[in-house]
N, C-alpha and C. Protein backbone atom coordinates (compact mmCIF):
# COMPACT_ATOMS: atom_id res chain seq x y z
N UNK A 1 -1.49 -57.26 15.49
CA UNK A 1 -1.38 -56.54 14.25
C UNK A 1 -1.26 -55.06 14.55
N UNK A 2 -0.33 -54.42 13.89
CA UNK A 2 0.21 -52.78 14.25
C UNK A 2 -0.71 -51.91 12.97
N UNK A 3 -1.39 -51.20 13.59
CA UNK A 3 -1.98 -50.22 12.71
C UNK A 3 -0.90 -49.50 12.28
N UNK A 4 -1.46 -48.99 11.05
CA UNK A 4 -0.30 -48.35 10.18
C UNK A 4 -0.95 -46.51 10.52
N UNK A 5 0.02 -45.65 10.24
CA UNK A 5 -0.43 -44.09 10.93
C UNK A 5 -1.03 -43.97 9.09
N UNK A 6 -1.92 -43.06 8.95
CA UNK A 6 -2.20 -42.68 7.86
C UNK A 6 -1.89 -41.11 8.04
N UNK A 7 -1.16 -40.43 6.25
CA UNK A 7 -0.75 -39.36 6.48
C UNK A 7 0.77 -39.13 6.31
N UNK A 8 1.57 -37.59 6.64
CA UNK A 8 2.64 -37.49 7.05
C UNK A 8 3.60 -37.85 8.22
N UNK A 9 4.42 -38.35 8.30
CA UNK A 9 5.47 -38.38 9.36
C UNK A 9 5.02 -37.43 10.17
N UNK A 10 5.22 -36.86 11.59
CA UNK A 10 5.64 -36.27 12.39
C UNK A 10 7.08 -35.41 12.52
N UNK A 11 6.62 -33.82 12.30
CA UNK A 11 7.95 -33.10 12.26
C UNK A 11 8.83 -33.27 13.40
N UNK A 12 9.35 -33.34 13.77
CA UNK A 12 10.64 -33.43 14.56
C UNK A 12 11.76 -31.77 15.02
N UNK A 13 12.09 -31.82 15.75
CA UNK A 13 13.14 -30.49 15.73
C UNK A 13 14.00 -31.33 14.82
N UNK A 14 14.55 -32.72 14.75
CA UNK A 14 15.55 -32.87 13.99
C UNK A 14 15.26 -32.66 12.72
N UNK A 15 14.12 -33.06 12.35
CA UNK A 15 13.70 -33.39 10.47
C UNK A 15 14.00 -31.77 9.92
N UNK A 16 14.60 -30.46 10.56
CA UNK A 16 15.00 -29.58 10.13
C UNK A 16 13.92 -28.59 9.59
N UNK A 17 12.75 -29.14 9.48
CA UNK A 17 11.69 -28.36 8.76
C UNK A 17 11.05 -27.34 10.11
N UNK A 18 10.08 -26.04 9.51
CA UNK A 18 9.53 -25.34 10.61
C UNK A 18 7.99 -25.80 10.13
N UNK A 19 6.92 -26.14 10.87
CA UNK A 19 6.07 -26.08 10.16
C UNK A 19 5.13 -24.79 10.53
N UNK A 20 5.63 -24.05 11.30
CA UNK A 20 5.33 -22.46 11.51
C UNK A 20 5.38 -22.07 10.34
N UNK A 21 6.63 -21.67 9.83
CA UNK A 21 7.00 -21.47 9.13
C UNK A 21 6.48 -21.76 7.42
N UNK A 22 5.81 -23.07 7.08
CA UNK A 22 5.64 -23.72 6.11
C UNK A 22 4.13 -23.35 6.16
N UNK A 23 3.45 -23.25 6.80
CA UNK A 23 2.01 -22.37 7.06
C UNK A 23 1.89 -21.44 6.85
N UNK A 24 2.95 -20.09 6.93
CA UNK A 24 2.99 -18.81 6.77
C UNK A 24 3.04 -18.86 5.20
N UNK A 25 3.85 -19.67 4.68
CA UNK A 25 3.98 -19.73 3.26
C UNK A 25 2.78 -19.28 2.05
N UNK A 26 1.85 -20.61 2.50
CA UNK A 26 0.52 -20.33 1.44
C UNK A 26 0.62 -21.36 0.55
N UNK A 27 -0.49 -21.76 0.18
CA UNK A 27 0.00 -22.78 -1.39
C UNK A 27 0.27 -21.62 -2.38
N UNK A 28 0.54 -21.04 -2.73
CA UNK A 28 0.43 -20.13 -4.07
C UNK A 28 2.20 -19.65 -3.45
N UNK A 29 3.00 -19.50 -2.49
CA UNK A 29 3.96 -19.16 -2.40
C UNK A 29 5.06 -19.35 -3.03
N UNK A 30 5.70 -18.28 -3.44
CA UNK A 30 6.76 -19.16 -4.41
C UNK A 30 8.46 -18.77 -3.53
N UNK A 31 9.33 -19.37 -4.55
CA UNK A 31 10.59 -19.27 -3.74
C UNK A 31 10.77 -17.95 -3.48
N UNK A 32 11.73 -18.17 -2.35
CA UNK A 32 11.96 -16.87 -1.69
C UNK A 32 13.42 -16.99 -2.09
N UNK A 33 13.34 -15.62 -3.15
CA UNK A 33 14.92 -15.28 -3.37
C UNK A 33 15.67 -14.09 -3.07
N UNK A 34 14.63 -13.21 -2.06
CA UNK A 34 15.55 -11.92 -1.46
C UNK A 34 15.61 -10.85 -2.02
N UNK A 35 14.72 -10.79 -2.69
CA UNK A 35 14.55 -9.78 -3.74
C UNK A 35 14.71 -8.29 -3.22
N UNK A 36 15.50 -7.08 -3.21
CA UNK A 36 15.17 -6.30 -2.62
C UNK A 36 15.44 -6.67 -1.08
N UNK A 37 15.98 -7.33 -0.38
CA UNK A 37 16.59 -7.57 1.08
C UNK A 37 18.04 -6.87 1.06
N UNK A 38 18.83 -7.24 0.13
CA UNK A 38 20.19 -7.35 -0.02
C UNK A 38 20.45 -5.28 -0.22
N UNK A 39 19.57 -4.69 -1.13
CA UNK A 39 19.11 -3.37 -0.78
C UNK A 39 18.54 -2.33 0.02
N UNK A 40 17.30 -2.98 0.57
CA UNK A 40 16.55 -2.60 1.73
C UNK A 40 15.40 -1.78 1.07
N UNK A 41 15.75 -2.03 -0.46
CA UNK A 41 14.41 -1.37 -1.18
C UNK A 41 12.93 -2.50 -1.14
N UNK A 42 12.05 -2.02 -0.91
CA UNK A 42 10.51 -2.46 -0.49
C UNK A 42 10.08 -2.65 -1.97
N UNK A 43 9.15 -3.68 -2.11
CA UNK A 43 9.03 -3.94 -3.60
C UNK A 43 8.22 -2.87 -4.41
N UNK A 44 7.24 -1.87 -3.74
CA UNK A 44 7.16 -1.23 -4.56
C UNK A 44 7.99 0.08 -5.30
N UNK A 45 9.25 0.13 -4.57
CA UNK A 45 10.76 0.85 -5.22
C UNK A 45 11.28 0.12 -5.95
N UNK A 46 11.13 -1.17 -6.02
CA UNK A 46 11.49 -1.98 -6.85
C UNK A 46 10.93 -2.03 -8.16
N UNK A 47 9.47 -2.11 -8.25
CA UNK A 47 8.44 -1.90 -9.35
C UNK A 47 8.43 -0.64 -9.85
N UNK A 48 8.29 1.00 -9.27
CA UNK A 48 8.97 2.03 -9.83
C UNK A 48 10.09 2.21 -10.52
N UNK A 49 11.00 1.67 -10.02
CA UNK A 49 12.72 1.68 -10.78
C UNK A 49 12.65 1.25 -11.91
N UNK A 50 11.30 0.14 -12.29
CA UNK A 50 11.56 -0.56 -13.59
C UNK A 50 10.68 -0.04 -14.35
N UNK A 51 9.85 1.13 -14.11
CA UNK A 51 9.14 1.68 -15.19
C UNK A 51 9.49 3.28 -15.90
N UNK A 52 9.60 3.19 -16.88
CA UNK A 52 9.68 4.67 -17.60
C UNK A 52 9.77 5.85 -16.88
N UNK A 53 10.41 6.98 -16.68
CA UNK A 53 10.38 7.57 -16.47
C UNK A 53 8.92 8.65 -16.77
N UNK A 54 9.38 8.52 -17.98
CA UNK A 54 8.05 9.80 -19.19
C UNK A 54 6.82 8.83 -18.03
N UNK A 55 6.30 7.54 -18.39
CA UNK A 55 5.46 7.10 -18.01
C UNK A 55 4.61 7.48 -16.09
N UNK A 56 5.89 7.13 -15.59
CA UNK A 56 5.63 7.93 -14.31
C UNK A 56 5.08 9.09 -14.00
N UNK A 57 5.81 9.89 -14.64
CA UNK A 57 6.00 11.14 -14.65
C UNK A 57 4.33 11.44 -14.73
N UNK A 58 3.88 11.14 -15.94
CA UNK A 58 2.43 11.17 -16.89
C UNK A 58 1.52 10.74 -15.80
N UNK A 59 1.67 9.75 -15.58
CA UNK A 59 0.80 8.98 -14.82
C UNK A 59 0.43 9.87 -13.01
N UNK A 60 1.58 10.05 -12.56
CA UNK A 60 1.28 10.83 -11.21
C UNK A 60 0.57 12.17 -11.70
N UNK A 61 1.18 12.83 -12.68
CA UNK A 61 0.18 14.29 -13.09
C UNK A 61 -0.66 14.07 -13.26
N UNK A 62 -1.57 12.98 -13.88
CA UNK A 62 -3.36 12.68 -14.79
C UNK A 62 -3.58 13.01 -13.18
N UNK A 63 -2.85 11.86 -12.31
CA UNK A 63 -3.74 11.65 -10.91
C UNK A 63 -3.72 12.46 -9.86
N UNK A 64 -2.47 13.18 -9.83
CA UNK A 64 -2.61 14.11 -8.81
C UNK A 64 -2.26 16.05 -9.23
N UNK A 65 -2.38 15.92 -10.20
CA UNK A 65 -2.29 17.52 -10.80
C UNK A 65 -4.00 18.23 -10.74
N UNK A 66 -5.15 17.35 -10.49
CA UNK A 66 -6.27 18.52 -10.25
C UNK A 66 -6.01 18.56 -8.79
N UNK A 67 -5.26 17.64 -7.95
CA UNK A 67 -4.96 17.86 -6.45
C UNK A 67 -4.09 19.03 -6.25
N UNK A 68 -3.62 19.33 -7.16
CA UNK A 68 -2.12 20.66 -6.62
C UNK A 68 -2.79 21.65 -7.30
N UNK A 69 -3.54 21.78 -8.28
CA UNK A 69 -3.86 23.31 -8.62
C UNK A 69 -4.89 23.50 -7.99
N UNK A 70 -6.16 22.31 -7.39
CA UNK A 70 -6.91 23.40 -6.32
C UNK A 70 -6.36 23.45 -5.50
N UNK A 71 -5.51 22.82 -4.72
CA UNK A 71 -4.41 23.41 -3.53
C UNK A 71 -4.18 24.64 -3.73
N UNK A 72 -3.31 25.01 -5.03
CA UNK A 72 -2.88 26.31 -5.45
C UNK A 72 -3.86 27.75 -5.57
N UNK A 73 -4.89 26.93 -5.88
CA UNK A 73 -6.23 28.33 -6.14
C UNK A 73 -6.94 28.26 -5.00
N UNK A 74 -7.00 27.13 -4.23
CA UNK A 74 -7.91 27.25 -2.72
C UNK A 74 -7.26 27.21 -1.35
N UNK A 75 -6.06 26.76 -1.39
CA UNK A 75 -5.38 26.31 -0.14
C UNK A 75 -6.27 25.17 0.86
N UNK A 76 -6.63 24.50 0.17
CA UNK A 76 -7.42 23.36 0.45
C UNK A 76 -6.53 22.15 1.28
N UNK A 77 -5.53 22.05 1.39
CA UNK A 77 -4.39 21.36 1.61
C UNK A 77 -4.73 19.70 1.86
N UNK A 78 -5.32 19.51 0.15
CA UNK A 78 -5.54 18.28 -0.32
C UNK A 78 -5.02 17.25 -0.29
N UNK A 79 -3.49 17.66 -0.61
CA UNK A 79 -2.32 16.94 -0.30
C UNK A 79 -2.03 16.35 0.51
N UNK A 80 -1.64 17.20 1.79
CA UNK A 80 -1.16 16.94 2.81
C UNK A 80 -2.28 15.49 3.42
N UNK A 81 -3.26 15.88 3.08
CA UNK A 81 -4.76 15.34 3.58
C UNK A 81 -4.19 14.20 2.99
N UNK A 82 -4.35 13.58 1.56
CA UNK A 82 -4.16 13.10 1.01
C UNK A 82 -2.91 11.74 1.28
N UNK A 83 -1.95 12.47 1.96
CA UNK A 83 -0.66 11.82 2.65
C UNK A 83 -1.12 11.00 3.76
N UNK A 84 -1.24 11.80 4.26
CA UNK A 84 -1.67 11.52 6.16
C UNK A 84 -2.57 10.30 5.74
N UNK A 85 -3.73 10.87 4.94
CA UNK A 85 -4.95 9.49 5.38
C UNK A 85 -4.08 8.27 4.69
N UNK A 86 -3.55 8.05 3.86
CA UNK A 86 -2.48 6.76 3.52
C UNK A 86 -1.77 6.49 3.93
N UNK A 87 -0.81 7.31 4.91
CA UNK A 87 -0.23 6.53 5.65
C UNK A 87 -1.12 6.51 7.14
N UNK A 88 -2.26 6.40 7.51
CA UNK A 88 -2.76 5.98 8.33
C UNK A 88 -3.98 4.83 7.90
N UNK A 89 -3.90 4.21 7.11
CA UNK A 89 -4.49 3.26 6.12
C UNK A 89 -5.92 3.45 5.98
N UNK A 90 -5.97 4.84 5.72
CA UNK A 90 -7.36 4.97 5.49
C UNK A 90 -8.26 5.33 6.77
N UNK A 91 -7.56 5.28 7.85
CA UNK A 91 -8.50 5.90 9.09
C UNK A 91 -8.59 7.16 9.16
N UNK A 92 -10.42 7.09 9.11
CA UNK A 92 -10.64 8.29 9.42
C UNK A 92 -9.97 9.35 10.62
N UNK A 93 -10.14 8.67 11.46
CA UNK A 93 -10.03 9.12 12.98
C UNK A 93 -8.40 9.00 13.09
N UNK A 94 -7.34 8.38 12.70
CA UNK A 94 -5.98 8.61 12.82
C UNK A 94 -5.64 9.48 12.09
N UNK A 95 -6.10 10.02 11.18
CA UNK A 95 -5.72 10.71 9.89
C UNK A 95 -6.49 12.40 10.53
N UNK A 96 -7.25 12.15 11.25
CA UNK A 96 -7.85 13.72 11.98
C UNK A 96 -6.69 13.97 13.31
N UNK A 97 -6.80 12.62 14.30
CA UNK A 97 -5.98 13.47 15.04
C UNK A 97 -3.97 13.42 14.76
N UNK A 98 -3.74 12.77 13.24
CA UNK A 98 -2.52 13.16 13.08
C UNK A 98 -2.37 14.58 12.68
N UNK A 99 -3.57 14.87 11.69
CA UNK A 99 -3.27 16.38 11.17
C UNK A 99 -3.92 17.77 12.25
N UNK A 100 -4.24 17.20 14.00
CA UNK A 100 -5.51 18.18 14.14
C UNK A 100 -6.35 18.89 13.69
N UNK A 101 -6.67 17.83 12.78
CA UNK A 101 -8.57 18.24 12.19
C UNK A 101 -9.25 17.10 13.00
N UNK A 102 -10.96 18.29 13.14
CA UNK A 102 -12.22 17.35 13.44
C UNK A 102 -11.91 15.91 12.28
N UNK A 103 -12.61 15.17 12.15
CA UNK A 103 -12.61 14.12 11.49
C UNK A 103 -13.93 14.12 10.39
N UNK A 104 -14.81 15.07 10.83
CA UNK A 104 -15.66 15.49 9.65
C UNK A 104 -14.92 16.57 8.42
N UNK A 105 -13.44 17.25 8.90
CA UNK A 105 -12.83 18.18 8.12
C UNK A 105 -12.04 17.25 7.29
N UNK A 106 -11.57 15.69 7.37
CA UNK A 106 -11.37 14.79 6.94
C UNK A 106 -12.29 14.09 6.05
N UNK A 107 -12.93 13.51 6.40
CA UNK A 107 -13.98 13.50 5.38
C UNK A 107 -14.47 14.32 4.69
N UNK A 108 -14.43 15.68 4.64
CA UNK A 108 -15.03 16.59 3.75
C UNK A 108 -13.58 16.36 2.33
N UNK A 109 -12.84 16.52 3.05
CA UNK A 109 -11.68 16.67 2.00
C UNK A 109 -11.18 15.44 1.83
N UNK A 110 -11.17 14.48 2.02
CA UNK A 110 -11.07 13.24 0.96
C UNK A 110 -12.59 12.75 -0.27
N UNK A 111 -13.34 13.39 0.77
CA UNK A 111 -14.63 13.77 -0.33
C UNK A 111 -14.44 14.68 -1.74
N UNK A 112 -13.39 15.19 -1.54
CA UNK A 112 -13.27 16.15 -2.28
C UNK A 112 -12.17 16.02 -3.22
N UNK A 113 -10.98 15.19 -2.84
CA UNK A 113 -10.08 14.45 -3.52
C UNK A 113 -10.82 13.00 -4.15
N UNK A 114 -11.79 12.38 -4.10
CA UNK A 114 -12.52 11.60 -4.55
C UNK A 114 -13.19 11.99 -5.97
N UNK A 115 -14.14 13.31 -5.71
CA UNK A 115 -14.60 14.46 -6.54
C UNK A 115 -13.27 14.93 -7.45
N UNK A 116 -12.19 15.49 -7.77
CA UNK A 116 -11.91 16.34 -8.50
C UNK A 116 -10.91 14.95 -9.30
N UNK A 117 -10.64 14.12 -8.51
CA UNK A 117 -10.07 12.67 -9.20
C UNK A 117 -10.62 11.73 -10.29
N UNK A 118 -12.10 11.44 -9.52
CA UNK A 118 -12.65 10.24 -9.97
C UNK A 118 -12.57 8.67 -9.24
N UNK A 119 -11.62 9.14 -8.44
CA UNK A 119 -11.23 7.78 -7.58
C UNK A 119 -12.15 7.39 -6.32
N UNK A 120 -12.26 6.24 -5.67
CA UNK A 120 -12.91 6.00 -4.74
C UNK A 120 -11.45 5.74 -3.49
N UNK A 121 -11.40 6.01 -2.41
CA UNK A 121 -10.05 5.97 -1.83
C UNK A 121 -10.68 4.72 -0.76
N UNK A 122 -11.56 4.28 -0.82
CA UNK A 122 -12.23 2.85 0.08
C UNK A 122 -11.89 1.83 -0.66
N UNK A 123 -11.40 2.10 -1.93
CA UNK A 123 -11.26 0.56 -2.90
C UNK A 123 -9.67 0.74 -2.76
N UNK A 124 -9.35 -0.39 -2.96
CA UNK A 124 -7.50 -0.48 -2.62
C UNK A 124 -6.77 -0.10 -3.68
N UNK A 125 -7.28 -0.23 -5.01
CA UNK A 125 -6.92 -0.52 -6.15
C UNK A 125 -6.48 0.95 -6.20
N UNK A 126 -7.48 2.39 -5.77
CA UNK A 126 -7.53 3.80 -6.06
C UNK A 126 -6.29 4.26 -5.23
N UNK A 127 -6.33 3.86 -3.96
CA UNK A 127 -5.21 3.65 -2.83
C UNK A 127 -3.68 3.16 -3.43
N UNK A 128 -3.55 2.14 -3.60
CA UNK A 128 -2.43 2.04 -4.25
C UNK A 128 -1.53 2.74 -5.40
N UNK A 129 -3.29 3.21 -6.43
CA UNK A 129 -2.71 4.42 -7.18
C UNK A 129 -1.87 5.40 -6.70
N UNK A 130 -2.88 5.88 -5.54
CA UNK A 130 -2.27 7.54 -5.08
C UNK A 130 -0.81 7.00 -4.23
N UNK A 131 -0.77 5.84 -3.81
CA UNK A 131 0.73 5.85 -2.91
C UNK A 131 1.58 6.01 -3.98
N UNK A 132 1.23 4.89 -5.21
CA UNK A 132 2.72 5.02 -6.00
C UNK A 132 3.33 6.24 -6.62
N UNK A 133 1.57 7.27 -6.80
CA UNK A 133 1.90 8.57 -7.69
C UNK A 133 2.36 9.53 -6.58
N UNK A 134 2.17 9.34 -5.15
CA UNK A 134 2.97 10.04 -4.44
C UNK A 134 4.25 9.97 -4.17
N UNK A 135 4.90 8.57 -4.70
CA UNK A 135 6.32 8.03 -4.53
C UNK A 135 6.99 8.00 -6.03
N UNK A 136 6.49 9.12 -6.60
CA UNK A 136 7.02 8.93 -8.26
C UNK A 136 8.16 10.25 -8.03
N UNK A 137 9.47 9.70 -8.66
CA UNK A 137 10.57 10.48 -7.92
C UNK A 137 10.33 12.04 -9.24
């Protein structure tokens, strides 16, 4: 008597499937239709393009206009600070020796863009804010 296999078949190179590939997916994955490939725009240029102008506009000033006028009255160079530590995802220590600051002159001044904001820049949610209002054309 032949035991029966319990389960799926066995992928094959022939059966055409990757199951690398089918792992990377996720259950929650949905079709992949190229969205933004065929452009080379990244989805969040994609999600900007489709919102209001006025709205943008509004939205980057609430969040980053007490950042440019104490820039303007202190030369605090909040901004720049501000840049650097996001595109170094939040490291302290990449974000000091990209700008040559100590890394306590880093922390003082994202302390301080935290302060004149309201935002916490450790939560992703505050983070994502400031990238998009820095990418508002």
């Amino acid at each position: 008597m032949l035991a029966e296999r319990a389960g799926p078949p066995p992928v094959t190179a022939d059966s055409g499937s990757d199951p690398a590939a089918a792992a990377d997916d996720g259950p929650d994955a949905g079709p992949d239709d190229g969205a933004g490939q065929a452009t080379g725009q990244q989805f969040h240029e994609l999600l900007l393009a489709n919102v209001p102008a006025s709205l943008l506009h509004s939205s980057a000033e609430r969040l980053l206009g007490p950042l440019r006028e104490y820039d303007t009255r202190h030369n605090a160079e909040l901004m720049p600070t501000l840049r650097s530590f996001l595109a170094c995802d939040g490291s302290w220590a990449a974000c000091a020796s990209l700008m040559y600051l100590h890394v306590n002159t880093v922390r003082y001044r994202i302390g301080r863009i935290e302060a004149l904001t309201g935002r916490d820049l450790s939560a992703l949610a505050d983070r994502v804010d400031f990238f998009l209002a820095l990418r508002t054309p």
